[in-house]
PDB file of N, CA and C in Angstrom:
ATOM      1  N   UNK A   1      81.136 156.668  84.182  1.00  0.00           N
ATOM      2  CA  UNK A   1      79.838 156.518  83.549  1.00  0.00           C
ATOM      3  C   UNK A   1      78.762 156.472  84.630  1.00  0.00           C
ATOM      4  N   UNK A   2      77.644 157.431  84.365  1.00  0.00           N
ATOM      5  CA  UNK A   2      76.871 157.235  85.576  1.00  0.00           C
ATOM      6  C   UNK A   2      76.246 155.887  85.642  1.00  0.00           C
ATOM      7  N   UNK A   3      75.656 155.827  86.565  1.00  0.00           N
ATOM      8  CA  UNK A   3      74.666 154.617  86.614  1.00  0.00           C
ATOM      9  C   UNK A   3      73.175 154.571  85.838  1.00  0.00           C
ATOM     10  N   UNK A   4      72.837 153.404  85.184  1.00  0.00           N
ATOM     11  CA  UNK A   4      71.828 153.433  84.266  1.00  0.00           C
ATOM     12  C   UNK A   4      70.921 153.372  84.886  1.00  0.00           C
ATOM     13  N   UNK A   5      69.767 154.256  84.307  1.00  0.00           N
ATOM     14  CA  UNK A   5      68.189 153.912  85.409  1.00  0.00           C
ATOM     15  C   UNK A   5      67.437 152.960  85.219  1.00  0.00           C
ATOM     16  N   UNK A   6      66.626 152.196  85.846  1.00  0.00           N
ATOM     17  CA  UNK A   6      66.341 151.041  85.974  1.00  0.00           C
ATOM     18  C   UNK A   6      65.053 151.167  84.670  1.00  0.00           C
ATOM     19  N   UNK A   7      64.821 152.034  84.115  1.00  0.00           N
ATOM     20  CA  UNK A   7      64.149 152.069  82.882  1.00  0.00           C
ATOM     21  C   UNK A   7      64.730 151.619  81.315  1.00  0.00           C
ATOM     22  N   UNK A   8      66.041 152.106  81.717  1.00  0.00           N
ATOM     23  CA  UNK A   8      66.832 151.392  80.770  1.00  0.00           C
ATOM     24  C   UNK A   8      67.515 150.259  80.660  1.00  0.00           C
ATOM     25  N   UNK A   9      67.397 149.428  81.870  1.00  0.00           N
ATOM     26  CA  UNK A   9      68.146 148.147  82.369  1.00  0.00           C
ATOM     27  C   UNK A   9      66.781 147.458  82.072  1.00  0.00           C
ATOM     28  N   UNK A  10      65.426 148.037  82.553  1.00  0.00           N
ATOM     29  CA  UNK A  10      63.894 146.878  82.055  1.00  0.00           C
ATOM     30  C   UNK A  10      64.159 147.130  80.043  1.00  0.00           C
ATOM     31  N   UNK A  11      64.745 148.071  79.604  1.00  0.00           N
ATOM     32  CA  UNK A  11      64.539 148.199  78.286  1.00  0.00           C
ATOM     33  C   UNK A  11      65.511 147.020  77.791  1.00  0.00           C
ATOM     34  N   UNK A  12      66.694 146.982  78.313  1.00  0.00           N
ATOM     35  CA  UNK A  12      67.863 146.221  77.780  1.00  0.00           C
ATOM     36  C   UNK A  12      67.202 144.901  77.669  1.00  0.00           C
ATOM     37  N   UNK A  13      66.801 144.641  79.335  1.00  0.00           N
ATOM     38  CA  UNK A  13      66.024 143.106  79.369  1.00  0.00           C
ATOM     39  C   UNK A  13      65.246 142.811  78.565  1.00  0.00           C
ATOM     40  N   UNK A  14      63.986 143.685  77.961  1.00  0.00           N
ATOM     41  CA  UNK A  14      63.200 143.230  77.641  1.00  0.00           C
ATOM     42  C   UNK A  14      63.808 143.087  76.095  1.00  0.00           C
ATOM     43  N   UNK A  15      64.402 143.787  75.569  1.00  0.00           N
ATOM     44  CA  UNK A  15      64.911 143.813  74.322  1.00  0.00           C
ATOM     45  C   UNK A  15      65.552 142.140  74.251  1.00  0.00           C
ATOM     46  N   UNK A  16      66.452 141.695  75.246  1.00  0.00           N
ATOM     47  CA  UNK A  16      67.055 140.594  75.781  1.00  0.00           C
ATOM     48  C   UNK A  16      66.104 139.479  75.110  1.00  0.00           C
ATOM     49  N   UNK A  17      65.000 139.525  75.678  1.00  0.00           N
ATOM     50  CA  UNK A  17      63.694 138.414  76.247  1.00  0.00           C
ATOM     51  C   UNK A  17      63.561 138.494  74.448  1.00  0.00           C
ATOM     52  N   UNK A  18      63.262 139.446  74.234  1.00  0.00           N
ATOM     53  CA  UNK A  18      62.321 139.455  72.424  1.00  0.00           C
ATOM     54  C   UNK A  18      63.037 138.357  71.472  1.00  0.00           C
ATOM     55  N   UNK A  19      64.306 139.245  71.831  1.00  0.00           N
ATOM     56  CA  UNK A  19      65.552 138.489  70.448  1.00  0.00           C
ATOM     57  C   UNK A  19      65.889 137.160  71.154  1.00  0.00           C
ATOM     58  N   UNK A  20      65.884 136.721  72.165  1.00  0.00           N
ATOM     59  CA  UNK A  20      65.414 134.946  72.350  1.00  0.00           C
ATOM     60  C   UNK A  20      64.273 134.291  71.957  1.00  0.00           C
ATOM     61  N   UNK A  21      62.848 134.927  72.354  1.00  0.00           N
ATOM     62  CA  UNK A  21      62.314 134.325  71.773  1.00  0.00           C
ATOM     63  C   UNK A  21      62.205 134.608  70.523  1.00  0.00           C
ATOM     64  N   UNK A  22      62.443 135.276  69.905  1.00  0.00           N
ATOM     65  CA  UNK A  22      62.621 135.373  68.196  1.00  0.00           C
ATOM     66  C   UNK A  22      63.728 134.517  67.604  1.00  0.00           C
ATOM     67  N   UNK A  23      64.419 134.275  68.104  1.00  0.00           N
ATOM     68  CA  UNK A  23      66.093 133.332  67.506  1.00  0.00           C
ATOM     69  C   UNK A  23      65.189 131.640  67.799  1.00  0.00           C
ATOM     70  N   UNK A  24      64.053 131.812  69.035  1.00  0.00           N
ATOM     71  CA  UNK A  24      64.068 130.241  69.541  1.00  0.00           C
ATOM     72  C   UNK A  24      62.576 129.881  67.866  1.00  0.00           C
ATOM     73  N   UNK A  25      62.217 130.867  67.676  1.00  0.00           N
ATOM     74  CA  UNK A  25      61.212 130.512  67.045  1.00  0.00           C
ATOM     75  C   UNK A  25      61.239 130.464  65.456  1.00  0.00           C
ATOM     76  N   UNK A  26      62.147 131.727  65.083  1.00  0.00           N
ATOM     77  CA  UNK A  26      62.679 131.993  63.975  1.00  0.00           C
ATOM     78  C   UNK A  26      61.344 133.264  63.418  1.00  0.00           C
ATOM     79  N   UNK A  27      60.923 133.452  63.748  1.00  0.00           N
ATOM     80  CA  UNK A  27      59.711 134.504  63.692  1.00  0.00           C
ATOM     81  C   UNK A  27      59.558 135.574  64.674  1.00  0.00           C
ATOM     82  N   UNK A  28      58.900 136.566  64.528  1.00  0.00           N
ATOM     83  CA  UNK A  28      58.282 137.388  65.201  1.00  0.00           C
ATOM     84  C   UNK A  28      57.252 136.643  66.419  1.00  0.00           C
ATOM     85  N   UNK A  29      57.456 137.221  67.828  1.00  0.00           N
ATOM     86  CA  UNK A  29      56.714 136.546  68.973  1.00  0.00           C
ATOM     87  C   UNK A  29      56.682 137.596  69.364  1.00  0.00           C
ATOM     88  N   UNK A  30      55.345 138.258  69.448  1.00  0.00           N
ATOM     89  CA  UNK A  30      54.652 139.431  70.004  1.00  0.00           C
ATOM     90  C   UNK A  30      54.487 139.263  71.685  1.00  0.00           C
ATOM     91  N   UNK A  31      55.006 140.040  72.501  1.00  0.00           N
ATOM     92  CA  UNK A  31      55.208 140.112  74.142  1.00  0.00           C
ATOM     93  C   UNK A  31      53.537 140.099  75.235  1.00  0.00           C
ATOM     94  N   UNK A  32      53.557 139.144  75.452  1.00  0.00           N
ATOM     95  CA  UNK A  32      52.386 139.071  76.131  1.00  0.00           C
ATOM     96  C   UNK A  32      52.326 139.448  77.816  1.00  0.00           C
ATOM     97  N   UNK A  33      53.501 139.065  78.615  1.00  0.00           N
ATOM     98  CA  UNK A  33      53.746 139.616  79.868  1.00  0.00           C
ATOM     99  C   UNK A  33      55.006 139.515  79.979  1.00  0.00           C
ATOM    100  N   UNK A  34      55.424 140.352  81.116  1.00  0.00           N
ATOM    101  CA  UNK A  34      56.898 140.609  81.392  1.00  0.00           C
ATOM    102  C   UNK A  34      56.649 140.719  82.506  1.00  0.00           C
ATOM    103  N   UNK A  35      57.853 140.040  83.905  1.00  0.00           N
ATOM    104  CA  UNK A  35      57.406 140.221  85.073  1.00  0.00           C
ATOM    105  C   UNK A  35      58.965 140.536  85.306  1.00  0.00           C
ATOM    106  N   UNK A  36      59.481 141.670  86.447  1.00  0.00           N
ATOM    107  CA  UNK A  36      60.507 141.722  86.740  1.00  0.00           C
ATOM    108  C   UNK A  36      61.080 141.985  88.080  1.00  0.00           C
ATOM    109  N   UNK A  37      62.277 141.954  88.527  1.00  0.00           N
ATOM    110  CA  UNK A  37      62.696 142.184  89.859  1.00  0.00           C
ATOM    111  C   UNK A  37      64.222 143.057  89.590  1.00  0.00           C
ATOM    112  N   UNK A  38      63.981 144.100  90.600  1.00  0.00           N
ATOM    113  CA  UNK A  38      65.398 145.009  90.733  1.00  0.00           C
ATOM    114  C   UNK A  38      66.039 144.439  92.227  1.00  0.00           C
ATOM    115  N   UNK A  39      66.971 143.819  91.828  1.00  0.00           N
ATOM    116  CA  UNK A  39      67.749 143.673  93.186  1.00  0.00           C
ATOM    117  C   UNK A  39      68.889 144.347  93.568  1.00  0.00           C
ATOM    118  N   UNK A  40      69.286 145.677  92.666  1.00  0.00           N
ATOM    119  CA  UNK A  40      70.059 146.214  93.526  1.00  0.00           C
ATOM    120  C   UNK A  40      70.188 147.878  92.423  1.00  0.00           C
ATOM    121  N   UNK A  41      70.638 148.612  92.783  1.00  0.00           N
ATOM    122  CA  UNK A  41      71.096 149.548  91.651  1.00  0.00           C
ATOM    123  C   UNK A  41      72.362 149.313  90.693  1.00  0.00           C
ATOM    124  N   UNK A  42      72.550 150.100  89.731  1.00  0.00           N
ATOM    125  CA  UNK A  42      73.762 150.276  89.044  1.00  0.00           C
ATOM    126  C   UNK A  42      73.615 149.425  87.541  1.00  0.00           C
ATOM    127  N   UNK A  43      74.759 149.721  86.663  1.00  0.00           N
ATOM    128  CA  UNK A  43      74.523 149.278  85.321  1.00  0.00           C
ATOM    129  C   UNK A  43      75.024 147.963  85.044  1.00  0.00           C
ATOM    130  N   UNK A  44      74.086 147.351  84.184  1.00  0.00           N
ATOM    131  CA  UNK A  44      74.740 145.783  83.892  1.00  0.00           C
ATOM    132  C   UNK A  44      75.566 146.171  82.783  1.00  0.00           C
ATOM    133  N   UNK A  45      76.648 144.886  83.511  1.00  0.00           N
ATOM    134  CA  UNK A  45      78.017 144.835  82.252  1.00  0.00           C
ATOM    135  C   UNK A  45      77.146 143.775  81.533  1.00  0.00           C
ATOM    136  N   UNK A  46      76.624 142.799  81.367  1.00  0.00           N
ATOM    137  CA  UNK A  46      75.873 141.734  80.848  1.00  0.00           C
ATOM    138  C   UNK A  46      74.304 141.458  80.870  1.00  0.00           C
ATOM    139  N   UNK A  47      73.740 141.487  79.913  1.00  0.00           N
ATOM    140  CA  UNK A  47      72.508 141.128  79.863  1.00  0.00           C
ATOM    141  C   UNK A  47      72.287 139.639  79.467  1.00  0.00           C
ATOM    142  N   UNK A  48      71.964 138.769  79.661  1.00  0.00           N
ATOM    143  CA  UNK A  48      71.735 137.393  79.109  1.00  0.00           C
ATOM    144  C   UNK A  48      70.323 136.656  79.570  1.00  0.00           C
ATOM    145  N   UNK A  49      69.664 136.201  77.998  1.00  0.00           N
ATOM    146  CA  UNK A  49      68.289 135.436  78.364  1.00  0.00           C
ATOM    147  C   UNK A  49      68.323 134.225  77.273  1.00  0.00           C
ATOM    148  N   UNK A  50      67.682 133.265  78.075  1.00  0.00           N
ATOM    149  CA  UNK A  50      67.557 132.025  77.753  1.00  0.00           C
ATOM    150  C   UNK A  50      65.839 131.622  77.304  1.00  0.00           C
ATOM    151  N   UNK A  51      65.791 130.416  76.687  1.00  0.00           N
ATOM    152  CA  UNK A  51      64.399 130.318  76.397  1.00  0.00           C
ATOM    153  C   UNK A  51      63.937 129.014  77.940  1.00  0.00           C
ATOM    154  N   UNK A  52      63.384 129.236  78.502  1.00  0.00           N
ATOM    155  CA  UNK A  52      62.975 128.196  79.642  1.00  0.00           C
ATOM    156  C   UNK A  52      61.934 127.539  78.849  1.00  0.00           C
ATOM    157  N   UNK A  53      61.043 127.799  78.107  1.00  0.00           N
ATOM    158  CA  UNK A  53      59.671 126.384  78.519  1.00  0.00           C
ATOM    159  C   UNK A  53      59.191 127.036  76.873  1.00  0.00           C
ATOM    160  N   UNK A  54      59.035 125.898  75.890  1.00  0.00           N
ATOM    161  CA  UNK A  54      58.163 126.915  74.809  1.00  0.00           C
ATOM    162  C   UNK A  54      56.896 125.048  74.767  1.00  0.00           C
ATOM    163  N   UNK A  55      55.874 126.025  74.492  1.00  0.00           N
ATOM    164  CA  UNK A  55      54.430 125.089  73.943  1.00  0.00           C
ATOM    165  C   UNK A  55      54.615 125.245  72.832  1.00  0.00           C
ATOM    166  N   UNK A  56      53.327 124.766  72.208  1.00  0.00           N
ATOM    167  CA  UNK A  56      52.472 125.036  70.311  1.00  0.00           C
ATOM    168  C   UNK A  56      52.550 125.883  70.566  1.00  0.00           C
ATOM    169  N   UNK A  57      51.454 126.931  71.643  1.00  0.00           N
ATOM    170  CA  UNK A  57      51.611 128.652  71.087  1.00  0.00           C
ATOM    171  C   UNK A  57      52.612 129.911  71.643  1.00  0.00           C
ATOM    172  N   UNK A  58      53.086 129.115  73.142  1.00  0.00           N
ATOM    173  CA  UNK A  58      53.870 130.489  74.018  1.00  0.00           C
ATOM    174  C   UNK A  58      54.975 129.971  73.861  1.00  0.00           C
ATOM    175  N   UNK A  59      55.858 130.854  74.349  1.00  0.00           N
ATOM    176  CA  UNK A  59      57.717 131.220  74.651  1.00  0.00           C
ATOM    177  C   UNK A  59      57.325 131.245  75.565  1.00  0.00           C
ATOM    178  N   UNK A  60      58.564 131.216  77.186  1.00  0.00           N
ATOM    179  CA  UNK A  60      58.910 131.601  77.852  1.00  0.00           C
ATOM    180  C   UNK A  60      60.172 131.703  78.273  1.00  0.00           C
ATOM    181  N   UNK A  61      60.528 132.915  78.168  1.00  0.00           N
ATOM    182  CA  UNK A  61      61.902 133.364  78.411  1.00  0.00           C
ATOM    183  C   UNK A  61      62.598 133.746  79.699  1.00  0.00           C
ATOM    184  N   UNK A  62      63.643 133.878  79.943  1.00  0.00           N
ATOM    185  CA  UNK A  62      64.079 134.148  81.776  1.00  0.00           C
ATOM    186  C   UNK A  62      65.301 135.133  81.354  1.00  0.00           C
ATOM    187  N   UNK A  63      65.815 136.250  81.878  1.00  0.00           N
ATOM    188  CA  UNK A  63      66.725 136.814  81.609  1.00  0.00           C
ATOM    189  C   UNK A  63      67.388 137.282  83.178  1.00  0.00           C
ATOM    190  N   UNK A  64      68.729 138.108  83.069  1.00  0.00           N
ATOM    191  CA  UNK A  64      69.741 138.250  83.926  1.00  0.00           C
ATOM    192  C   UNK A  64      70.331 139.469  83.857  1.00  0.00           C
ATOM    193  N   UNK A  65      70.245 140.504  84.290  1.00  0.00           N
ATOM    194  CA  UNK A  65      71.321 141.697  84.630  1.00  0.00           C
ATOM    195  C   UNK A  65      72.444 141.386  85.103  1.00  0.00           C
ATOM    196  N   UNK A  66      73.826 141.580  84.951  1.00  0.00           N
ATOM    197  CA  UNK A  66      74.732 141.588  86.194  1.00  0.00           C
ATOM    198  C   UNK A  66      75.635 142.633  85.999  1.00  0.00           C
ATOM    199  N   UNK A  67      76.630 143.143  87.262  1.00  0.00           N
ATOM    200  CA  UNK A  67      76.695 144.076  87.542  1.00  0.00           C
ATOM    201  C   UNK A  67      78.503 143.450  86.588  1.00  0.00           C
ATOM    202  N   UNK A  68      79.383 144.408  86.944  1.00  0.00           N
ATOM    203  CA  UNK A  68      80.905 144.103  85.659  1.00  0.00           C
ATOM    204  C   UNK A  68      81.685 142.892  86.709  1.00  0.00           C
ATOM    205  N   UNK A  69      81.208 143.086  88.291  1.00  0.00           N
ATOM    206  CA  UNK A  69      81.781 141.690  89.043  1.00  0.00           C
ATOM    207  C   UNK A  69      80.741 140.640  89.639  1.00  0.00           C
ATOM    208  N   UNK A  70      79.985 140.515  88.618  1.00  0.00           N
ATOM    209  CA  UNK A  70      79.297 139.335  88.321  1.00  0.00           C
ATOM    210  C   UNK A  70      77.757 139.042  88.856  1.00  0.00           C
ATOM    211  N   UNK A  71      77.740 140.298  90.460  1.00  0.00           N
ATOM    212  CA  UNK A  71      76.468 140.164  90.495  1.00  0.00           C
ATOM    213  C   UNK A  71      75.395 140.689  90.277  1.00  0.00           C
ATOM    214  N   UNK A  72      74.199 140.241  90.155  1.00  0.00           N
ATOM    215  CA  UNK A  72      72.895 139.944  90.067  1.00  0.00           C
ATOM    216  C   UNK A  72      72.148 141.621  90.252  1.00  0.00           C
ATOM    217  N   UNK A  73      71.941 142.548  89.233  1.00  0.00           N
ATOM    218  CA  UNK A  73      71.379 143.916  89.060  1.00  0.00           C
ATOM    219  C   UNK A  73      70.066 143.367  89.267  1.00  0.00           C
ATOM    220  N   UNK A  74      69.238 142.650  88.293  1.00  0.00           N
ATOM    221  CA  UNK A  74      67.787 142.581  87.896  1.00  0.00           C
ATOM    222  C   UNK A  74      67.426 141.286  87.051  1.00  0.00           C
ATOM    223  N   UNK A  75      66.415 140.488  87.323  1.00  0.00           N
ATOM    224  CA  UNK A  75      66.134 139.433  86.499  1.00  0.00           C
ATOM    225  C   UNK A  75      64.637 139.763  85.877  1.00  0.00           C
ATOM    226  N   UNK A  76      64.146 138.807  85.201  1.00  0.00           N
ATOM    227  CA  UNK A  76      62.793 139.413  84.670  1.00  0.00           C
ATOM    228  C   UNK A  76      62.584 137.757  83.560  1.00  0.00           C
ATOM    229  N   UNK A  77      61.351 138.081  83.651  1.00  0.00           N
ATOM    230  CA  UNK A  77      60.798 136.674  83.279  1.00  0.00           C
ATOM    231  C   UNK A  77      59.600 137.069  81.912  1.00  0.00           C
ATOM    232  N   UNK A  78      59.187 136.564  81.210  1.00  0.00           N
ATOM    233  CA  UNK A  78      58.499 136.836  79.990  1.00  0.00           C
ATOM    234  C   UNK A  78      57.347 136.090  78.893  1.00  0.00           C
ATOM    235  N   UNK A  79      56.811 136.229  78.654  1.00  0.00           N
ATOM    236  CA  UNK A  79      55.763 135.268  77.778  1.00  0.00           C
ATOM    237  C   UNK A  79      55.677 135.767  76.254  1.00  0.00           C
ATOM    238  N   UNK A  80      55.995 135.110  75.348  1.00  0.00           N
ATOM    239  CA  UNK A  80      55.728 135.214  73.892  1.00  0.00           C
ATOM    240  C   UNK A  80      54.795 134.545  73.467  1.00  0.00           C
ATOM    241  N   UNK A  81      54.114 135.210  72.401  1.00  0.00           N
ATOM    242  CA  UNK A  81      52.735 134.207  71.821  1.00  0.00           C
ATOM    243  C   UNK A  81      53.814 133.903  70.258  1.00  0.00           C
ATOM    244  N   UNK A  82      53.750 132.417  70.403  1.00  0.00           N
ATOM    245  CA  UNK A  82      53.637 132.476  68.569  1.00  0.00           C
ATOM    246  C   UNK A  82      52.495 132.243  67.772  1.00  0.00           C
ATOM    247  N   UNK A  83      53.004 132.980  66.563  1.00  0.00           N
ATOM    248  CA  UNK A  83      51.369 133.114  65.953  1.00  0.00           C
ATOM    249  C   UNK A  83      51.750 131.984  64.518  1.00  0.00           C
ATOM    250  N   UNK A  84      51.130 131.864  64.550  1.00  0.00           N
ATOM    251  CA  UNK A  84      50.206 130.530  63.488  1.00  0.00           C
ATOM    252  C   UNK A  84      49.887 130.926  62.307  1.00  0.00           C
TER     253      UNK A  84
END
């Protein structure tokens, strides 16, 4: 399998980031920033994101690429608004 381009590894993530903060809120949380880092090439066997910090109105989410022996492809960090 070739290796995935890092357009589709920011797509996976960000897809990652949404459906956390959507599971943490139970609603729709429209994406306000996304900040990310590529630390290496090649395709993640695992995508995984967590909710780090939520207020009254924002999410903030943290997510993880890793490669099928465990390390570290790309991380990326995120802001959700919830709406009211």
């Amino acid at each position: 399998m070739p290796d995935m381009s890092e357009t589709e590894t920011a797509a996976q993530m960000i897809e990652a980031l949404t459906r956390a903060a959507r599971e943490a809120v139970g609603a729709e949380t429209p994406l306000v920033s996304v900040t990310m880092e590529f630390l290496r090439e090649g395709a993640p066997a695992s995508v995984s994101a967590e909710i780090s910090r939520r207020t009254r109105t924002l999410v903030f989410a943290v997510v993880e690429a890793k490669a099928a022996d465990g390390t570290r492809i790309a991380t990326a960090s995120s802001v959700h608004k919830i709406r009211s």
